[in-house]
Protein backbone atom coordinates (compact mmCIF):
# COMPACT_ATOMS: atom_id res chain seq x y z
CA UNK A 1 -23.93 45.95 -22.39
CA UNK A 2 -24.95 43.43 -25.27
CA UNK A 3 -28.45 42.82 -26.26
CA UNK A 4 -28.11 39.10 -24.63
CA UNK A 5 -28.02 39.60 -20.64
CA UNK A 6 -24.86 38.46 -18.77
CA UNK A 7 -26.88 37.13 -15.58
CA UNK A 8 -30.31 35.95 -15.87
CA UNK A 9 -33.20 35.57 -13.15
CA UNK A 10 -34.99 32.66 -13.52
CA UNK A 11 -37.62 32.99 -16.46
CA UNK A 12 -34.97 34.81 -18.43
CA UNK A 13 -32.16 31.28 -17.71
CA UNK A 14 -35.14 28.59 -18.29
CA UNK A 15 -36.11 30.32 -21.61
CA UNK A 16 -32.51 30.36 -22.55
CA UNK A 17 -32.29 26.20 -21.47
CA UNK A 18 -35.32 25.69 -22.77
CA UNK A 19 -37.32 24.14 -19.91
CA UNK A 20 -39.83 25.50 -17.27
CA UNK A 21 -39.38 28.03 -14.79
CA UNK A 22 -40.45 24.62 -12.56
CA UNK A 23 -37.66 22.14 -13.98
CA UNK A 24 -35.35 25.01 -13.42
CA UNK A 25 -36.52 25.37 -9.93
CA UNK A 26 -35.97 21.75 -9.46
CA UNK A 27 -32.59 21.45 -11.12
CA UNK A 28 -31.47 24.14 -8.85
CA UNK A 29 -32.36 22.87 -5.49
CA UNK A 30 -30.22 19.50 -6.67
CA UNK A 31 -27.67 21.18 -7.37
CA UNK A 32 -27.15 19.90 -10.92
CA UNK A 33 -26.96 23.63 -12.75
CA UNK A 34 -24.49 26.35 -11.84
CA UNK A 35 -27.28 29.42 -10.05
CA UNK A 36 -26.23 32.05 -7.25
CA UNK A 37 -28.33 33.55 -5.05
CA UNK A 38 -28.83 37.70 -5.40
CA UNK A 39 -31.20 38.67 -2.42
CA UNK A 40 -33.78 36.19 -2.40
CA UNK A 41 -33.67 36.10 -6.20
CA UNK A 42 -31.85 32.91 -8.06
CA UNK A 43 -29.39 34.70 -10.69
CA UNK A 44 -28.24 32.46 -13.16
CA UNK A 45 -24.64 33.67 -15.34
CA UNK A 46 -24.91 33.35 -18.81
CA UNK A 47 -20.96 32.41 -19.69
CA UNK A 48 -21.47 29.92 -16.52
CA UNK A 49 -24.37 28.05 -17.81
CA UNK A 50 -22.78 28.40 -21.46
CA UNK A 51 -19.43 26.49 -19.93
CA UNK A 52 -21.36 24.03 -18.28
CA UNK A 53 -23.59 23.23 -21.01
CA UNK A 54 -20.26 22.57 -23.29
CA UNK A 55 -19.26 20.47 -19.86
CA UNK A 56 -22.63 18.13 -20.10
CA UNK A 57 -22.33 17.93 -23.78
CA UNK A 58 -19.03 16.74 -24.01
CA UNK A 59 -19.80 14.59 -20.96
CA UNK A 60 -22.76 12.68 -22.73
CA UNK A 61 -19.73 11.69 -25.59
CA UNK A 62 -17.96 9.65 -23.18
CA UNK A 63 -20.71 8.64 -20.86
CA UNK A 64 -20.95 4.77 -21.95
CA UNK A 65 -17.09 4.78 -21.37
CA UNK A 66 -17.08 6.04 -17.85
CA UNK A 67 -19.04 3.11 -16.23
CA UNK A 68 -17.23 0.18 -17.52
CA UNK A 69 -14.18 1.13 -16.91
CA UNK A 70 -15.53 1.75 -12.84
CA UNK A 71 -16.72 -1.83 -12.99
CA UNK A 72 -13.71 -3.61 -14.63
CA UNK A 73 -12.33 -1.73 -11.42
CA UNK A 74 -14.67 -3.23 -9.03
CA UNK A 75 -14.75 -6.20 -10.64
CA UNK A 76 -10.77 -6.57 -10.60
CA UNK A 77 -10.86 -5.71 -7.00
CA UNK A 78 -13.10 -9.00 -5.73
């Protein structure tokens, strides 16, 4: 296996993100980062979080494009 672990408990993942065990925690129970259950342990997958962090990065390109467009829908619509 490669020096960098495939799937990370939770210290391991939030030093990898760099935030806190705690914001990890948090982000977790909403349900806004990939994380799987192993036991009673959250596991975190390294090529998961890597895809999603590519996902949220692209994301933040088009962000400001995303909401008009929903309103010029709305907006059209009344």
């Amino acid at each position: 296996m490669a020096d960098s672990r495939e799937v990370m408990n939770i210290r391991q993942a939030s030093q990898y993100l760099g935030v806190s065990p705690d914001t990890l925690y948090k982000y977790v129970y909403e349900e806004k980062i990939p994380a799987f259950k192993l036991g009673n342990r959250w596991k975190f997958k390294k090529t998961i979080l890597d895809s999603w962090m590519e996902r949220k990065s692209s994301m933040g390109e088009g962000r400001g494009k995303k909401k008009p467009r929903a309103a010029r829908t709305a907006a059209a619509g009344h």
